[in-house]
Protein backbone atom coordinates (compact mmCIF):
# COMPACT_ATOMS: atom_id res chain seq x y z
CA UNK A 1 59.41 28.94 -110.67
CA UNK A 2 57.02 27.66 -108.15
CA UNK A 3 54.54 25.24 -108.58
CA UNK A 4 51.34 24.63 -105.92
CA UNK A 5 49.28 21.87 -105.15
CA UNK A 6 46.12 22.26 -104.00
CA UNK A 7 44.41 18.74 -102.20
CA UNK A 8 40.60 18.69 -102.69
CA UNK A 9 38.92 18.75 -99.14
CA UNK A 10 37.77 15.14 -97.96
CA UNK A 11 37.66 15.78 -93.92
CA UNK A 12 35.91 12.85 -92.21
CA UNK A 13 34.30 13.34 -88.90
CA UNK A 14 37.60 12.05 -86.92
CA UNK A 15 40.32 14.18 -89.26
CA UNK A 16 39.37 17.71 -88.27
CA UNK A 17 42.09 20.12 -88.47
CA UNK A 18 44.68 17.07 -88.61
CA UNK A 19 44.24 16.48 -92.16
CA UNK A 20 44.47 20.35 -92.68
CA UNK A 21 47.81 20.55 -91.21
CA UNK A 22 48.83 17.54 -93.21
CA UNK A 23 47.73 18.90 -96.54
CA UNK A 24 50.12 22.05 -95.29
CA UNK A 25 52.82 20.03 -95.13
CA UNK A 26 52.34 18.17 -98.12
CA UNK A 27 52.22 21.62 -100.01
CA UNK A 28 55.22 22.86 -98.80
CA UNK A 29 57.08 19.37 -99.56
CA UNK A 30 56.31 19.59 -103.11
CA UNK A 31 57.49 23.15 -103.45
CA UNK A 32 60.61 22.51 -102.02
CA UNK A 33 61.67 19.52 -104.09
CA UNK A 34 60.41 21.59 -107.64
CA UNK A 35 62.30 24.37 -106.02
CA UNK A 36 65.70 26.06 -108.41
CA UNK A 37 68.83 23.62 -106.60
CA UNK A 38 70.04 27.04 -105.60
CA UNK A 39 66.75 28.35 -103.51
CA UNK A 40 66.67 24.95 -101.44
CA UNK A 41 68.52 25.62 -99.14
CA UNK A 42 70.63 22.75 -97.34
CA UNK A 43 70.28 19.26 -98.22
CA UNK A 44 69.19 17.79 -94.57
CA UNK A 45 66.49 19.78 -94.03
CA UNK A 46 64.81 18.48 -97.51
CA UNK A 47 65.13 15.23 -96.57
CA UNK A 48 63.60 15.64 -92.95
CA UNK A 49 60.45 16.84 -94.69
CA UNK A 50 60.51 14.44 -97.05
CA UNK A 51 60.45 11.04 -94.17
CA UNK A 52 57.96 12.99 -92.12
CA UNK A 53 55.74 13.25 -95.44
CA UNK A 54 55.88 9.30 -96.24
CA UNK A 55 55.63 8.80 -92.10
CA UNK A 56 52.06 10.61 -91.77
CA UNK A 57 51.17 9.40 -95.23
CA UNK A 58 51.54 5.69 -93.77
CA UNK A 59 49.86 6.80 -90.19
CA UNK A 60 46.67 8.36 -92.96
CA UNK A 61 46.32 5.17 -94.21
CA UNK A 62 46.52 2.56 -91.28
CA UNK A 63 43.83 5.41 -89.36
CA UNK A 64 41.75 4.76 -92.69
CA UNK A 65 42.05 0.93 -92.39
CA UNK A 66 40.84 1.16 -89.04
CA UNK A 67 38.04 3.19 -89.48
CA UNK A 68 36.80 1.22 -92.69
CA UNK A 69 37.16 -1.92 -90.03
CA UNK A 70 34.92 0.05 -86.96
CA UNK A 71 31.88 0.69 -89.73
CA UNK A 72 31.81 -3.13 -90.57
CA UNK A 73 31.76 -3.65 -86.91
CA UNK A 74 28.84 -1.25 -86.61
CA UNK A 75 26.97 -2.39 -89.34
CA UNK A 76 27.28 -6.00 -87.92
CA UNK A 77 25.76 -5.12 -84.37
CA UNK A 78 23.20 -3.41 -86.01
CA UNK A 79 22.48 -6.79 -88.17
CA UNK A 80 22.45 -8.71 -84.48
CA UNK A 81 20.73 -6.00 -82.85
CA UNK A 82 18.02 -6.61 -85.23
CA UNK A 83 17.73 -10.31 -85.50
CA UNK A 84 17.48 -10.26 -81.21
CA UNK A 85 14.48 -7.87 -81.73
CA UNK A 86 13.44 -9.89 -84.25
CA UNK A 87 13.63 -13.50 -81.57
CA UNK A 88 12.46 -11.60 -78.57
CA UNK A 89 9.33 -10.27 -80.53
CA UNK A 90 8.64 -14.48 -81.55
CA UNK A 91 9.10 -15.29 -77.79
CA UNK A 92 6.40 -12.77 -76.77
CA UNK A 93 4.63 -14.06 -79.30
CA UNK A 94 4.93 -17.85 -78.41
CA UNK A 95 4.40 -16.49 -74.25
CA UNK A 96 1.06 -15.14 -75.35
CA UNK A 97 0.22 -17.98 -77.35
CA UNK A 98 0.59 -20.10 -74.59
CA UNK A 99 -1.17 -18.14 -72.09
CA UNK A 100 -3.92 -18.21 -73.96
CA UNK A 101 -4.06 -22.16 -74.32
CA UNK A 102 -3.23 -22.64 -70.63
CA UNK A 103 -6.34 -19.96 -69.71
CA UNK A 104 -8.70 -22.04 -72.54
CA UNK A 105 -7.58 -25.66 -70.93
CA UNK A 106 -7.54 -24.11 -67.10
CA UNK A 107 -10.97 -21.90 -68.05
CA UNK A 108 -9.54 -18.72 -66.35
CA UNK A 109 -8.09 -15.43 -67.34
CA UNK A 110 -4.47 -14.58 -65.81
CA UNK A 111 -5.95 -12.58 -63.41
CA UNK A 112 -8.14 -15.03 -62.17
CA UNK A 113 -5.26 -17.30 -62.11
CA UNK A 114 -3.23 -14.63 -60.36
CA UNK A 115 -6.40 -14.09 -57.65
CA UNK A 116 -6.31 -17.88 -57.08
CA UNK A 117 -2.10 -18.08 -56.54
CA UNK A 118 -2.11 -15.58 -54.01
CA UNK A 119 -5.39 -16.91 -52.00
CA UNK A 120 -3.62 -20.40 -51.77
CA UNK A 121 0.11 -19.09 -51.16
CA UNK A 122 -2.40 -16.58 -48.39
CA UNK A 123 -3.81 -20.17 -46.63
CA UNK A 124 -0.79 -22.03 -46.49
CA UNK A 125 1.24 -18.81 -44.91
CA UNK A 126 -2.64 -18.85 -42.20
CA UNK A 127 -1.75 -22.17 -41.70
CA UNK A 128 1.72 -21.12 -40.53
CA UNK A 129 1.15 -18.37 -38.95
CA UNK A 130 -1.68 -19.84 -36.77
CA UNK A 131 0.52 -22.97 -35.89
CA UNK A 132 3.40 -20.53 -35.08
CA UNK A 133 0.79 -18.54 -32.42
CA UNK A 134 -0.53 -21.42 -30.84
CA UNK A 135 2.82 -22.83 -29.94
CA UNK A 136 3.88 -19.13 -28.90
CA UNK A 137 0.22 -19.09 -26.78
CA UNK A 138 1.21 -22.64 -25.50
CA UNK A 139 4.46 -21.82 -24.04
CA UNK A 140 3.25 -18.54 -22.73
CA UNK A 141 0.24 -20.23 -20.37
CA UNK A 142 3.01 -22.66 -19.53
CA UNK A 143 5.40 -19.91 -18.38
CA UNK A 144 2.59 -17.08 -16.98
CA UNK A 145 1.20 -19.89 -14.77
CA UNK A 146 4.44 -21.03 -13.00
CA UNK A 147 5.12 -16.85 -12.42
CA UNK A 148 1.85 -16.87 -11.49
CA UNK A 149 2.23 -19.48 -9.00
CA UNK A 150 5.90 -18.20 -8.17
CA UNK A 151 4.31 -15.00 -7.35
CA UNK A 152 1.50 -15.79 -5.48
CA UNK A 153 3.40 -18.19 -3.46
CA UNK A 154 5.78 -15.29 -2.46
CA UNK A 155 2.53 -12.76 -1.55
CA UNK A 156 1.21 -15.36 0.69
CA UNK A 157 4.47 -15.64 2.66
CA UNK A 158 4.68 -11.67 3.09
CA UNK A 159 0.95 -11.54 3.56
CA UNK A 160 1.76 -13.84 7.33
CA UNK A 161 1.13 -11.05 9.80
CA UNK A 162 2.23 -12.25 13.61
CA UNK A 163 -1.32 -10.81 15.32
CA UNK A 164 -3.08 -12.89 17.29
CA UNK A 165 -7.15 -12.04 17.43
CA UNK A 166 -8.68 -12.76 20.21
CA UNK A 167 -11.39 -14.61 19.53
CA UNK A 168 -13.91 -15.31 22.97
CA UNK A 169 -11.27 -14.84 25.84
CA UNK A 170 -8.56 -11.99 26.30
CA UNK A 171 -5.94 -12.09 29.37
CA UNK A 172 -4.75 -10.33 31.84
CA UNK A 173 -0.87 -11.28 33.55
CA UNK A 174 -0.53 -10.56 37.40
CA UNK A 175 2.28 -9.98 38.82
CA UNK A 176 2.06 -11.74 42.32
CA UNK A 177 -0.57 -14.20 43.70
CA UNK A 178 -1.29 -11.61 46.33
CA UNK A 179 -2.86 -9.38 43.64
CA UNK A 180 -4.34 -12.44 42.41
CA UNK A 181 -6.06 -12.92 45.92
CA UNK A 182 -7.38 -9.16 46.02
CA UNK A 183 -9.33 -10.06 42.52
CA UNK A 184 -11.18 -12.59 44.05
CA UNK A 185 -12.17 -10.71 47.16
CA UNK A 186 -13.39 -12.05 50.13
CA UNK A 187 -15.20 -15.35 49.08
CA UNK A 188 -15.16 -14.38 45.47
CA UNK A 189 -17.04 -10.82 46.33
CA UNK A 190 -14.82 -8.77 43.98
CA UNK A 191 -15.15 -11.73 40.88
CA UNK A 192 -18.79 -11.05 41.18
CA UNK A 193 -18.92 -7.61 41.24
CA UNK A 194 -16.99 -7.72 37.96
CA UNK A 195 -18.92 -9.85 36.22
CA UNK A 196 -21.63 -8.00 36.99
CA UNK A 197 -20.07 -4.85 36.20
CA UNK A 198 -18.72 -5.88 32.65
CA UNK A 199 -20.96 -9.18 31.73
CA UNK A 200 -17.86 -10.58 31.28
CA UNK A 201 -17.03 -14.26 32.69
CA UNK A 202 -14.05 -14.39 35.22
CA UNK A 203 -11.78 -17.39 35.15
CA UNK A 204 -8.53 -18.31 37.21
CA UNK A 205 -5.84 -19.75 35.16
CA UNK A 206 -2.68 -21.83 36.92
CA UNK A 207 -0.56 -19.76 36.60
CA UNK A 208 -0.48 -15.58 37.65
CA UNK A 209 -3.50 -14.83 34.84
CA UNK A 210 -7.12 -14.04 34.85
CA UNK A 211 -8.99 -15.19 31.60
CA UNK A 212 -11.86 -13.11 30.37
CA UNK A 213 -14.40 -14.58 28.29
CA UNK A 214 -17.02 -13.35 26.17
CA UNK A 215 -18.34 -13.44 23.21
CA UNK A 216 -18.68 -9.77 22.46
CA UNK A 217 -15.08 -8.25 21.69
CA UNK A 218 -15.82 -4.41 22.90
CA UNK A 219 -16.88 -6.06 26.13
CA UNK A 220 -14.31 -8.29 26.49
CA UNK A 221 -11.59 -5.51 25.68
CA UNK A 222 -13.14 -2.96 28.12
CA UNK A 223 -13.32 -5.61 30.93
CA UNK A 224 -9.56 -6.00 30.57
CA UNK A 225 -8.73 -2.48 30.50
CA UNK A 226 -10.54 -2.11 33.66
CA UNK A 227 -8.56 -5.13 35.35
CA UNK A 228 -5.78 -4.01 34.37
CA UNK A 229 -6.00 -0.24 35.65
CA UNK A 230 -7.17 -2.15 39.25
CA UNK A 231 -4.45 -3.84 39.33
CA UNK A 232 -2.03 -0.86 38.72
CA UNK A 233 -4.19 0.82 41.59
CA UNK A 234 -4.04 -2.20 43.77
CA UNK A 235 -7.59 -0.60 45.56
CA UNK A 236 -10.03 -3.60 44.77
CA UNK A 237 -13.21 -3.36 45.92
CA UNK A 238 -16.57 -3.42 44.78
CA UNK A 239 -17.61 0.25 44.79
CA UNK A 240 -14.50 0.89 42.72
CA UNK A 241 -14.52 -1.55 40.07
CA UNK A 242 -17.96 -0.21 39.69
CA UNK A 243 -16.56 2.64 39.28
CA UNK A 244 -13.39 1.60 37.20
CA UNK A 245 -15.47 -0.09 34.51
CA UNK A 246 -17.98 3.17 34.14
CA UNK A 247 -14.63 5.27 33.23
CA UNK A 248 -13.64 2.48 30.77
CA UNK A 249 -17.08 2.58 28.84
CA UNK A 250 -16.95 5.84 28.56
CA UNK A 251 -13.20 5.61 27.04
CA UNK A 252 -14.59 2.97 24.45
CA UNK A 253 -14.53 5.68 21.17
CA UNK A 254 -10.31 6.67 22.68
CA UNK A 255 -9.60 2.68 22.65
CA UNK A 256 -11.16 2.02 19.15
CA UNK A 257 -9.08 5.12 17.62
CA UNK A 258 -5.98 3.68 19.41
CA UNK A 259 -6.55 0.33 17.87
CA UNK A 260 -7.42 2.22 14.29
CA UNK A 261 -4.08 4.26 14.63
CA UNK A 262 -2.21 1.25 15.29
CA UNK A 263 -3.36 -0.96 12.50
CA UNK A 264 -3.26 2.19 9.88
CA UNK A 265 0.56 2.57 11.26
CA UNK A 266 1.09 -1.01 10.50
CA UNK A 267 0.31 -0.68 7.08
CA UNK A 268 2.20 2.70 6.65
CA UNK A 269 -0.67 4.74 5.67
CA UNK A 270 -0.84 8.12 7.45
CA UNK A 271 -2.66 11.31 7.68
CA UNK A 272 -6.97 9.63 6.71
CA UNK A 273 -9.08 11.57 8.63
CA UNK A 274 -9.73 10.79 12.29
CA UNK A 275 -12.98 9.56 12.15
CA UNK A 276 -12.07 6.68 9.64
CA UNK A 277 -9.14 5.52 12.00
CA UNK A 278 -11.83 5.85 14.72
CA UNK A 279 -14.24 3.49 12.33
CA UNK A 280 -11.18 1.17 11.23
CA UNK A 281 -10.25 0.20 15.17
CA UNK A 282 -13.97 -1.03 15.14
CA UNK A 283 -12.04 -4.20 13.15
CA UNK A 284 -10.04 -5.61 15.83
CA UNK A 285 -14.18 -6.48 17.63
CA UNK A 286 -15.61 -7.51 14.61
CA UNK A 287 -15.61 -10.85 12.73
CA UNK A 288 -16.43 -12.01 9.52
CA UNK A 289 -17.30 -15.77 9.12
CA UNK A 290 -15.20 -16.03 12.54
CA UNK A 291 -12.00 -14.19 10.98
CA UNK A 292 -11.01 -11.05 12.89
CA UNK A 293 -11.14 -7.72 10.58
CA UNK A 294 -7.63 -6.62 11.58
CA UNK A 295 -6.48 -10.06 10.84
CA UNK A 296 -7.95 -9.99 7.68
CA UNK A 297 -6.96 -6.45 6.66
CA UNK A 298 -3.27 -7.16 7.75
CA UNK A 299 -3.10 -10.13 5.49
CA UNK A 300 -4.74 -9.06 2.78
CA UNK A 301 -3.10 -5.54 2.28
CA UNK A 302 0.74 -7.45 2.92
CA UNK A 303 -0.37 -9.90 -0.01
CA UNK A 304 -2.14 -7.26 -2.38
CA UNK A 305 1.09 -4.45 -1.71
CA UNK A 306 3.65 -7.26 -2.67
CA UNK A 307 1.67 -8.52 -5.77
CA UNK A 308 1.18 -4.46 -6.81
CA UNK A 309 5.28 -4.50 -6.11
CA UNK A 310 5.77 -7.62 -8.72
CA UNK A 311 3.55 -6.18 -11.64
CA UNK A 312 4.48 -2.74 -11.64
CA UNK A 313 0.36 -1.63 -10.45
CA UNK A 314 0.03 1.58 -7.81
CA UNK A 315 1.28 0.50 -4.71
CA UNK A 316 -0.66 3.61 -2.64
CA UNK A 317 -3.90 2.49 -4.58
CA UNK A 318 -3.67 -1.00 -3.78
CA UNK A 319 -2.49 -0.62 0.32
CA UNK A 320 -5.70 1.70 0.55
CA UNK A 321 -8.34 -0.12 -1.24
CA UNK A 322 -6.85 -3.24 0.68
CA UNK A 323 -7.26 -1.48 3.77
CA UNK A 324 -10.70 0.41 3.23
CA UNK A 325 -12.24 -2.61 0.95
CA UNK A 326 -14.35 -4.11 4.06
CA UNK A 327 -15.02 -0.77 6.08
CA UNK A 328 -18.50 -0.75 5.63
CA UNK A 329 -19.04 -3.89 7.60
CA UNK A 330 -19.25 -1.58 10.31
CA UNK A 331 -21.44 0.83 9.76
CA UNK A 332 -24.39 0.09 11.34
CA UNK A 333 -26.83 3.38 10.87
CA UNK A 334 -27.16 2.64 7.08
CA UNK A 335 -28.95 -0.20 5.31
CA UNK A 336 -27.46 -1.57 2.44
CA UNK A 337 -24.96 -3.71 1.44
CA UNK A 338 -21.19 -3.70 2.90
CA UNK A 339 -19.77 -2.97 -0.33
CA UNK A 340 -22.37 -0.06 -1.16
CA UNK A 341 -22.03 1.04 1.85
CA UNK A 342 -18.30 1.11 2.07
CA UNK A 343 -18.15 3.60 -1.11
CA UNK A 344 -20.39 6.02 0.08
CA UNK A 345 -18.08 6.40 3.51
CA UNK A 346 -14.83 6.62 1.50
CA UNK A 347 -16.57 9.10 -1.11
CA UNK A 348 -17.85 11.22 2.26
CA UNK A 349 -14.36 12.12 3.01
CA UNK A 350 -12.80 12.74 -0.57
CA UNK A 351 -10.40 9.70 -1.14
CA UNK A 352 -9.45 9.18 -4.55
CA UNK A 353 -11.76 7.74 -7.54
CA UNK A 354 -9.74 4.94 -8.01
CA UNK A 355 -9.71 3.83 -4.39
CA UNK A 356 -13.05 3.99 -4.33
CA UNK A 357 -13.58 1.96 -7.22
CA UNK A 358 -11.26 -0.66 -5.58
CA UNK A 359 -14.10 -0.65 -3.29
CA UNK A 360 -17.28 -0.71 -5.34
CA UNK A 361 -15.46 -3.52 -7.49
CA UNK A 362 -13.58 -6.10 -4.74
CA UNK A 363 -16.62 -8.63 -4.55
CA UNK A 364 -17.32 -8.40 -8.39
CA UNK A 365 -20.30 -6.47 -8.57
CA UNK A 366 -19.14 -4.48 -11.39
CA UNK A 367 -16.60 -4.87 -14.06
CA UNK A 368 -12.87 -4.43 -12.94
CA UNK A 369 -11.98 -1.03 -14.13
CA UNK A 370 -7.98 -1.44 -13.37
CA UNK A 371 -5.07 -3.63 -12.38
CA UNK A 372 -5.28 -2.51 -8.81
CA UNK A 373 -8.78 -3.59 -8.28
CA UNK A 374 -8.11 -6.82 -9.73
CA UNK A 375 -5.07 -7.18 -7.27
CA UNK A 376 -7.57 -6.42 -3.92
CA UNK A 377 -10.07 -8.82 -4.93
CA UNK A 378 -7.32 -12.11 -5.77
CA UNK A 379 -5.66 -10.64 -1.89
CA UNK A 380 -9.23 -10.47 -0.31
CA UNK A 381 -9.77 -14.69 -1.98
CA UNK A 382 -6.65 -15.36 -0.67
CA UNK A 383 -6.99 -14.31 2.87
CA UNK A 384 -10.18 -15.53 2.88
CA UNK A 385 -10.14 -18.52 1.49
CA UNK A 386 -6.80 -20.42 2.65
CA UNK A 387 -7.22 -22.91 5.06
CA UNK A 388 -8.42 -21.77 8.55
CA UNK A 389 -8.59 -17.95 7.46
CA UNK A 390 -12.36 -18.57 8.98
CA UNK A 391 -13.99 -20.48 11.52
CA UNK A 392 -18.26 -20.06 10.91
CA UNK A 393 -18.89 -21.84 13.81
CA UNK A 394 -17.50 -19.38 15.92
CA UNK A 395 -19.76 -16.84 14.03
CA UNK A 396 -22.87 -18.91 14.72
CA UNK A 397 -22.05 -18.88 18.78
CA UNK A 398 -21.59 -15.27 18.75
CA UNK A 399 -25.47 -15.40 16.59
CA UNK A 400 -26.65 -17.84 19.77
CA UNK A 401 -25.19 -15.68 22.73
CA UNK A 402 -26.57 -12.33 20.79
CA UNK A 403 -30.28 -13.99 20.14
CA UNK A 404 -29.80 -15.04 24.43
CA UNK A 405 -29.13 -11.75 25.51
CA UNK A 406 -31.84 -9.94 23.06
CA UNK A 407 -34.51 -12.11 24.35
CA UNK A 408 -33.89 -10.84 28.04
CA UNK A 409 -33.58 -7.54 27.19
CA UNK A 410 -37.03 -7.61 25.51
CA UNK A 411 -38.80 -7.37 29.17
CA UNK A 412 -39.19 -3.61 29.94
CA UNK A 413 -38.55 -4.55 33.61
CA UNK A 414 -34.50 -5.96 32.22
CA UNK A 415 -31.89 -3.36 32.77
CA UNK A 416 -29.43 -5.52 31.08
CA UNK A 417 -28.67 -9.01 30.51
CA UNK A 418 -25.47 -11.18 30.24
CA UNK A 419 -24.97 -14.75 28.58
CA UNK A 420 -22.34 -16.87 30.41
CA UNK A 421 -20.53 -20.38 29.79
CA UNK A 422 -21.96 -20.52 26.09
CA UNK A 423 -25.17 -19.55 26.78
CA UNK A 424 -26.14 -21.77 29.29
CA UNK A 425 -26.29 -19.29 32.29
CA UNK A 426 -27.98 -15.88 31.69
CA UNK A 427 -27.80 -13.01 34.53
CA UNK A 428 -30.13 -10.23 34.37
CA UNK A 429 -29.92 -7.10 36.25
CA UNK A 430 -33.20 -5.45 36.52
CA UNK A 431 -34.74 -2.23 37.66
CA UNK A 432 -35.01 -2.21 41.30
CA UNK A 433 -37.61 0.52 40.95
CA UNK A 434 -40.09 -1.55 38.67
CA UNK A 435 -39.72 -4.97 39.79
CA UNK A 436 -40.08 -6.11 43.64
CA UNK A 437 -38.76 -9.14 44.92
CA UNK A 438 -41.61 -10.99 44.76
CA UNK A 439 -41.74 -10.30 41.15
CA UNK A 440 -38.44 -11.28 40.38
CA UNK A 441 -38.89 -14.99 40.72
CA UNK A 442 -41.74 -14.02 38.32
CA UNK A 443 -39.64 -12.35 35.75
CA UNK A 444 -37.14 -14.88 35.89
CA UNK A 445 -39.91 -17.73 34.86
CA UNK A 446 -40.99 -15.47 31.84
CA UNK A 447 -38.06 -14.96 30.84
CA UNK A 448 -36.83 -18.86 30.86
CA UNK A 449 -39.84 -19.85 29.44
CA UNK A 450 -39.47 -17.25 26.35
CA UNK A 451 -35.35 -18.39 25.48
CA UNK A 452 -37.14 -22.48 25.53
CA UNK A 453 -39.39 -21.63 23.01
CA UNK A 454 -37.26 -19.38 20.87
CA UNK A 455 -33.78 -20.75 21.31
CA UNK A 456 -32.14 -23.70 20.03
CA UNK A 457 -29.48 -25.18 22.83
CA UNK A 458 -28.26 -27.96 24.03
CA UNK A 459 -29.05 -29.35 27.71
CA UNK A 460 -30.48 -26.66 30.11
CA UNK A 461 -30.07 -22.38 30.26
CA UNK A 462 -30.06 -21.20 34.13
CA UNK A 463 -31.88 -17.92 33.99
CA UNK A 464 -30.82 -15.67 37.50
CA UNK A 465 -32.45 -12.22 37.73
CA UNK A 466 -30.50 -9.89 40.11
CA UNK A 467 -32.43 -7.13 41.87
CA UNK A 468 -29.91 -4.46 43.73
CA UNK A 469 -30.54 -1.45 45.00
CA UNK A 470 -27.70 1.16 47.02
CA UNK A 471 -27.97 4.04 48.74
CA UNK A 472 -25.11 6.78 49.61
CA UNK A 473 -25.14 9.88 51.94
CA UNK A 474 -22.46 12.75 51.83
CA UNK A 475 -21.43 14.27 55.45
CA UNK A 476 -21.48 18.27 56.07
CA UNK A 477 -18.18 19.81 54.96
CA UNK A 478 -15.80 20.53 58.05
């Protein structure tokens, strides 16, 4: 007979199908030991089944003792879980308690309080920050001045050119005192002529030279063009350094694009159109406060291209508007001022916009539109201003000798007239046709007593009027 036990169902969440499998083997247990002794079957096997029985029995329990112990764990952080809610709630409540006593003593709200935190946290970081910029702005005058200086310092030494101007007297080297003898001429006949021929002023040096003095510069330069071809042609005579110094005049425009060719070449600018190099060689006979032009220019453009070089400006821009900033000092056809003047010659022939506001802008008369024209105008002070750069009293001789010479030339009888030794001789050829000899003595006295009432000088002016007349006849052909 066979007897079953049936165990009522009590799963808990964690048995599952455990407790299933255990019930199973509980079942079967029983059976066997309420089994007939004959259907058992062998004796180990029953008592295998009967140690595993008591074996998960005691694993049941201890599981149960455990799981009992986890829910009075639970239930105990949920009792401390609660109490901390219950604390931190009382701390927010004593935080806002006291926020509202410190805004009643203080008499601001918390965002007032907030507003007036930040604006004084705000002043003491200004007071930082603006200590912090001055001592930055401190050290950086302190270290932009000495690169300034540094920098200048090395401009000016590439700026010093190795041309001489010739300020009153150019000369000319001979290359035997025989030559030297045919310039004179036969009791000084050929000096004269020359004089007379170029207004120039003839004088011997000690040595193999002839010094040429005068204080206009195209005269000067075409009187020593014409020595010098005589003395290549060794044929010195009257008649032909009449005739020498008419084929020099007439060369003046070839020797003024020469000189403007040479002092563009200097400065490595190339291809400007040929009547700007034409104007340019005009520089090396014109002065400015006594400083020669191409002097100047030289100078200046060396400084202002080296500066350009050091602060990363446009090197082309600069060299030009160095070169060009002065070129309408002379250009004489126009009124207006040099600088005016300049920018409409450099706008004639197409240069670019930012040359010509180099130009406009190199004496300040507007506002500095770029780097480059700031770097011609500190080249131009430099050059101009450094000790000895100009010499006005030169400029106010050259003024004297030109007011001389314009006075004579006012007569309609004058053909032209020529200031010597500083203005204290004056020779004036005249029109043989419109002024006899008798009248000459005349002319002479007008012409004295005109330059004592007009000029300023110092001692006495010798006034010689020279009346000459020629006359030439051509034989048959043979």
């Amino acid at each position: 007979m066979t007897v079953t036990f049936q165990l009522p169902e009590t799963k808990s969440p964690n048995q599952g199908g455990f407790m299933g499998l255990l019930d199973n083997l509980l079942t079967k247990t029983l059976d066997e030991e309420k089994a007939p002794i004959g259907a058992k079957g062998k004796t180990g096997q029953a008592g295998t089944s009967k140690k595993i029985a008591r074996e998960l029995a005691t694993k049941i329990a201890e599981i149960e003792r455990r799981e009992g112990a986890l829910e009075e764990k639970e239930k105990q952080v949920e009792g401390r879980k609660q109490e901390l809610e219950k604390e931190l709630g009382e701390i927010d409540g004593i935080k806002k308690r006291e926020i509202a006593k410190l805004e009643k003593v203080a008499q601001l709200t918390r965002n007032e309080a907030k507003v007036l935190l930040l604006e004084a946290t705000e002043k003491h970081l200004a007071e930082e920050m603006a200590r912090k910029i001055k001592e930055a702005e401190e050290e950086v005058v302190e270290t932009v001045e000495e690169k300034a200086k540094e920098l200048l310092v090395e401009a000016m030494q590439h700026g010093a050119t190795d041309y001489v101007a010739e300020y009153t007297v150019s000369s000319v080297q001979l290359p035997n005192e025989e030559l030297k003898g045919r310039v004179i001429g036969r009791e000084g006949r050929n000096i004269r002529a020359f004089e007379q021929a170029t207004g120039v002023e003839i004088e011997l040096g000690d040595a193999n030279d002839i010094l040429l003095s005068s204080f206009d510069p195209i005269r000067r330069e075409v009187a020593k063009r014409a020595l010098q071809k005589l003395v290549r042609d060794r044929r010195i005579q009257p008649a032909r350094i009449k005739e020498v110094v008419e084929q020099t005049q007439k060369e003046v425009e070839k020797i003024t694009f020469e000189e403007g060719k040479k002092l563009c070449h200097s400065l490595q600018v190339f291809r400007l159109h040929p009547d700007l190099i034409k104007l340019l060689g005009r520089f090396k006979f014109r002065f400015s406060y006594g400083q020669n032009m191409v002097a100047h220019t030289l100078e200046e453009t060396k400084i202002g291209v080296q500066i350009a070089q050091e602060v990363g400006a446009d090197v082309n821009v600069v060299r030009l508007g160095c070169l060009l900033h002065d070129v309408g000092k002379i250009v004489t056809d126009e009124e207006g001022t040099h600088v005016q003047l300049g920018v409409d010659l450099v706008k004639k022939y197409q240069l670019p916009k930012e040359v010509v506001a180099c130009i406009a802008e190199h004496h300040e008369d507007k506002p500095f539109s770029s780097a480059e024209s700031r770097i011609i105008w500190i080249a131009d002070a430099i050059s101009s201003s450094r000790p000895g750069a100009r010499y006005e009293a030169h400029g106010e001789y050259v003024k004297r000798m030109e007011e001389i010479e314009e006075i004579a030339n006012k007569f309609k009888e004058v053909k032209e007239a020529f200031a010597y030794q500083a203005g204290r001789d004056v020779r004036v050829m005249v029109k043989p046709e419109e002024v006899s000899d008798d009248e000459l003595v005349v002319l002479a006295n007008k012409i004295a007593q005109e330059l004592s009432e007009k000029v300023t000088y110092a001692g006495q002016i010798k006034v010689t009027c020279i009346r000459e007349t020629s006359a030439s006849e051509t034989t048959k052909a043979k």
